[in-house]
Protein backbone atom coordinates (compact mmCIF):
# COMPACT_ATOMS: atom_id res chain seq x y z
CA UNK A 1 84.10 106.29 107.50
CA UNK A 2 87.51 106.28 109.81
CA UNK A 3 87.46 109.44 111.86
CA UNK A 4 90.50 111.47 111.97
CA UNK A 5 92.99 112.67 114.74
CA UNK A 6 91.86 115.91 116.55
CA UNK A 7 94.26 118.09 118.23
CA UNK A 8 92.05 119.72 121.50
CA UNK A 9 92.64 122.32 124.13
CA UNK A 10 92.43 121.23 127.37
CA UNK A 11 89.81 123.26 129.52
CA UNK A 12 91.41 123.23 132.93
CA UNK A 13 95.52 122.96 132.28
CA UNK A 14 95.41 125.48 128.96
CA UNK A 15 97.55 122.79 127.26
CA UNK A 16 96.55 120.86 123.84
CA UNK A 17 96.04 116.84 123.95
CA UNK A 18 95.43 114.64 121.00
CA UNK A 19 91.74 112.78 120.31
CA UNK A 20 92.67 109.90 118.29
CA UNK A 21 90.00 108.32 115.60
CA UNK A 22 89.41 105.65 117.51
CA UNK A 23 88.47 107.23 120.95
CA UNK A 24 86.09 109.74 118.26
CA UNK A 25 84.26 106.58 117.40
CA UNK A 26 83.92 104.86 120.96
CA UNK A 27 82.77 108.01 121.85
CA UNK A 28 80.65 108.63 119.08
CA UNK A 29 78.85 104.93 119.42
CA UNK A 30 78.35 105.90 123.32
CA UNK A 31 76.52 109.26 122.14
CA UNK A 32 79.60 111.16 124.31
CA UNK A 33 80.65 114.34 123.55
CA UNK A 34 84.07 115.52 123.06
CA UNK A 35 86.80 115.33 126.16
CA UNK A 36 87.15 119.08 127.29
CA UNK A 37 90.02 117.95 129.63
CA UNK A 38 93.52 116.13 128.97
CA UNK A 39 94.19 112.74 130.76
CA UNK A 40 96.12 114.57 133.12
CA UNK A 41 93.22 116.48 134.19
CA UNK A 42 90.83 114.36 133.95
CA UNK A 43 92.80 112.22 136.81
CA UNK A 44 93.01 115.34 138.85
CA UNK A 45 89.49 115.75 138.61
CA UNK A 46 88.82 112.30 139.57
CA UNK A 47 91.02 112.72 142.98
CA UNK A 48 89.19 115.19 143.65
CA UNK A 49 91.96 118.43 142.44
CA UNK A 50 89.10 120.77 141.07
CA UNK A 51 90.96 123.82 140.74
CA UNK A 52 92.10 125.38 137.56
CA UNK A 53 96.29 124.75 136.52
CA UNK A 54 98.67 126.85 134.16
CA UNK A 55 100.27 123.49 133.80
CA UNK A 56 98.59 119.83 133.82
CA UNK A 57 98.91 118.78 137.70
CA UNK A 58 100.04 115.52 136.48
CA UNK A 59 102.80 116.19 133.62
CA UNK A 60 103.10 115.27 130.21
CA UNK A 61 104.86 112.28 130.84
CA UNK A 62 101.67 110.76 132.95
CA UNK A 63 99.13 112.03 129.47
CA UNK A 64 100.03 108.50 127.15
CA UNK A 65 98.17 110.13 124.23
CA UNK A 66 100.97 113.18 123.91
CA UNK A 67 99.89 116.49 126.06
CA UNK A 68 101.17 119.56 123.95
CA UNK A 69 101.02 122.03 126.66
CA UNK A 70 101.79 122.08 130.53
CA UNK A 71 104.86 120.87 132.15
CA UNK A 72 106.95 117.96 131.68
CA UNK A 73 108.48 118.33 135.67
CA UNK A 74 106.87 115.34 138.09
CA UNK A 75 104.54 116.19 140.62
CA UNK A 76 107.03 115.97 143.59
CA UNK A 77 109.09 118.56 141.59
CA UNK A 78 106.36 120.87 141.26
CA UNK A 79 106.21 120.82 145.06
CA UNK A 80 104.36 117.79 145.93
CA UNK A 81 100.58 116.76 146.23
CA UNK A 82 97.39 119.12 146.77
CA UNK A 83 96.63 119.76 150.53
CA UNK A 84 94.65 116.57 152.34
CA UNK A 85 91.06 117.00 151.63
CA UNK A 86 89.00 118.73 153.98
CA UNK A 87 86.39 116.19 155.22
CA UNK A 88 89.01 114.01 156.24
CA UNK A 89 89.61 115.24 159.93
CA UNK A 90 93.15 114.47 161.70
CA UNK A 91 92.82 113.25 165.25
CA UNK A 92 96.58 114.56 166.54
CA UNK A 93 97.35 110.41 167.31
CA UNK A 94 100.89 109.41 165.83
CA UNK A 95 100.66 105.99 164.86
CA UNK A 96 103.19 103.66 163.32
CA UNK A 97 102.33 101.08 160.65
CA UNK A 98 103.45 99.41 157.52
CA UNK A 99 102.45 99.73 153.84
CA UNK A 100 99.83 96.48 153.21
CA UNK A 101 99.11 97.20 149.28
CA UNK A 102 99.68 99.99 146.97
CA UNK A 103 98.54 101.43 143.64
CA UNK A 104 100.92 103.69 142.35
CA UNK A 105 98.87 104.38 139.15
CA UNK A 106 95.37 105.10 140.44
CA UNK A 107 97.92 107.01 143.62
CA UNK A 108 96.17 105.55 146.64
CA UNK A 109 97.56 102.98 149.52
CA UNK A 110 96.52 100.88 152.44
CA UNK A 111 98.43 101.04 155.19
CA UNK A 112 98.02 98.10 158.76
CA UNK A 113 98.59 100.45 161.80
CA UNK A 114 100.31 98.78 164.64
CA UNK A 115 96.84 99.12 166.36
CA UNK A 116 95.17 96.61 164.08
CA UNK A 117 93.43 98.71 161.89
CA UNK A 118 93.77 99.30 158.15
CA UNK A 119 93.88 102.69 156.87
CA UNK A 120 93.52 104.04 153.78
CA UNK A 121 95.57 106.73 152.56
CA UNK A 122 96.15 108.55 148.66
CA UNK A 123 99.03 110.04 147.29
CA UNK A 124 98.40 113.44 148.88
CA UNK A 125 98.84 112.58 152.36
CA UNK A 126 102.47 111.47 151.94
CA UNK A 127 104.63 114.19 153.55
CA UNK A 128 107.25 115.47 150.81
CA UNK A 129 105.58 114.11 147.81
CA UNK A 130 107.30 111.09 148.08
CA UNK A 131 104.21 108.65 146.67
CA UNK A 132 106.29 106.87 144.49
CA UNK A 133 109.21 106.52 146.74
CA UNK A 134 107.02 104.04 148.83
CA UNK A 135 106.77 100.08 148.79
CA UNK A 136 104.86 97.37 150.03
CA UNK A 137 106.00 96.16 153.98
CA UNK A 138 107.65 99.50 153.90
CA UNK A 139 107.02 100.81 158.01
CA UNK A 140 105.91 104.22 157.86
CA UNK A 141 104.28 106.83 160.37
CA UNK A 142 101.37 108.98 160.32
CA UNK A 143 98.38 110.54 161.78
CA UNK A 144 95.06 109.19 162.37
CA UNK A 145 92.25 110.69 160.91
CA UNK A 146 88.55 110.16 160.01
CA UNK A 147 86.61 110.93 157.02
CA UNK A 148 83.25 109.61 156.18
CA UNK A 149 84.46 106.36 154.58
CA UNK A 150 85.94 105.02 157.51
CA UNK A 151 89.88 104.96 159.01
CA UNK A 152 92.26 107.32 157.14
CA UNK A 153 96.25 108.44 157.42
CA UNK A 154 97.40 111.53 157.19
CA UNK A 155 100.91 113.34 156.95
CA UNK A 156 102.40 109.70 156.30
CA UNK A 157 106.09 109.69 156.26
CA UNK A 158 108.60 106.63 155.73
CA UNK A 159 110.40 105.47 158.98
């Protein structure tokens, strides 16, 4: 028996997102229940976003299985990324470095300071909301700052 297309409300944006057949039976086969969130949330979620939208934090045009409801507009337009997350503390220290490796769709970076260490950063901490302005061997600045997994940047902007 071929399962059919489900149109679902999404829990945290409000909007409706399409379940196709095909993700019913991989998740039917896996004993999963039902998605309560659209892609777009469910990404949010993952980075950590937890708070509750009017529209999907991530647009429609990010949701590849058709989001009915939130907002089409990008993140940057919407005002840019979330806050930095609190357990990541800033030290204050400017430093200058360039972009080592980036993954624009997971929104996360690696950045080689000029003092020789390698700092992770995600698409939050990029002043203006300009993630996907930014390139590999692109020289940036930003603060230093520590969070339990090791080096971190902060406030990163593009020199």
């Amino acid at each position: 028996m071929e399962l059919q297309d489900q149109i679902l409300p999404c829990d945290t944006c409000g909007g409706q997102f399409t379940f196709s057949g095909s993700e019913a039976a991989f998740y039917a086969e896996r004993g999963f229940s039902m998605p309560k969130r659209c892609a777009g949330a469910r990404k949010a979620k993952k980075q950590g976003v937890l708070e509750r939208y009017s529209a999907c934090p991530f647009g429609a045009e990010n949701d590849r299985r058709g989001h009915g409801g939130g907002s089409a507009r990008s993140h940057t337009e919407r005002g840019g990324w979330p806050r930095p997350r609190p357990d990541v503390e800033g030290t204050g220290v400017i430093l200058a470095g360039v972009v080592s490796s980036l993954n624009l769709d997971r929104g996360f970076g690696f950045i080689d300071g000029a003092d020789g260490n390698t700092y992770f950063f995600d698409a939050r901490e990029v002043s203006g909301g300009d993630f996907n302005s930014l390139q590999k061997g692109r020289p940036v600045r930003f603060e230093e700052a520590h969070s339990p997994r090791g080096p971190r940047a902060r406030s990163i902007e593009t020199v």
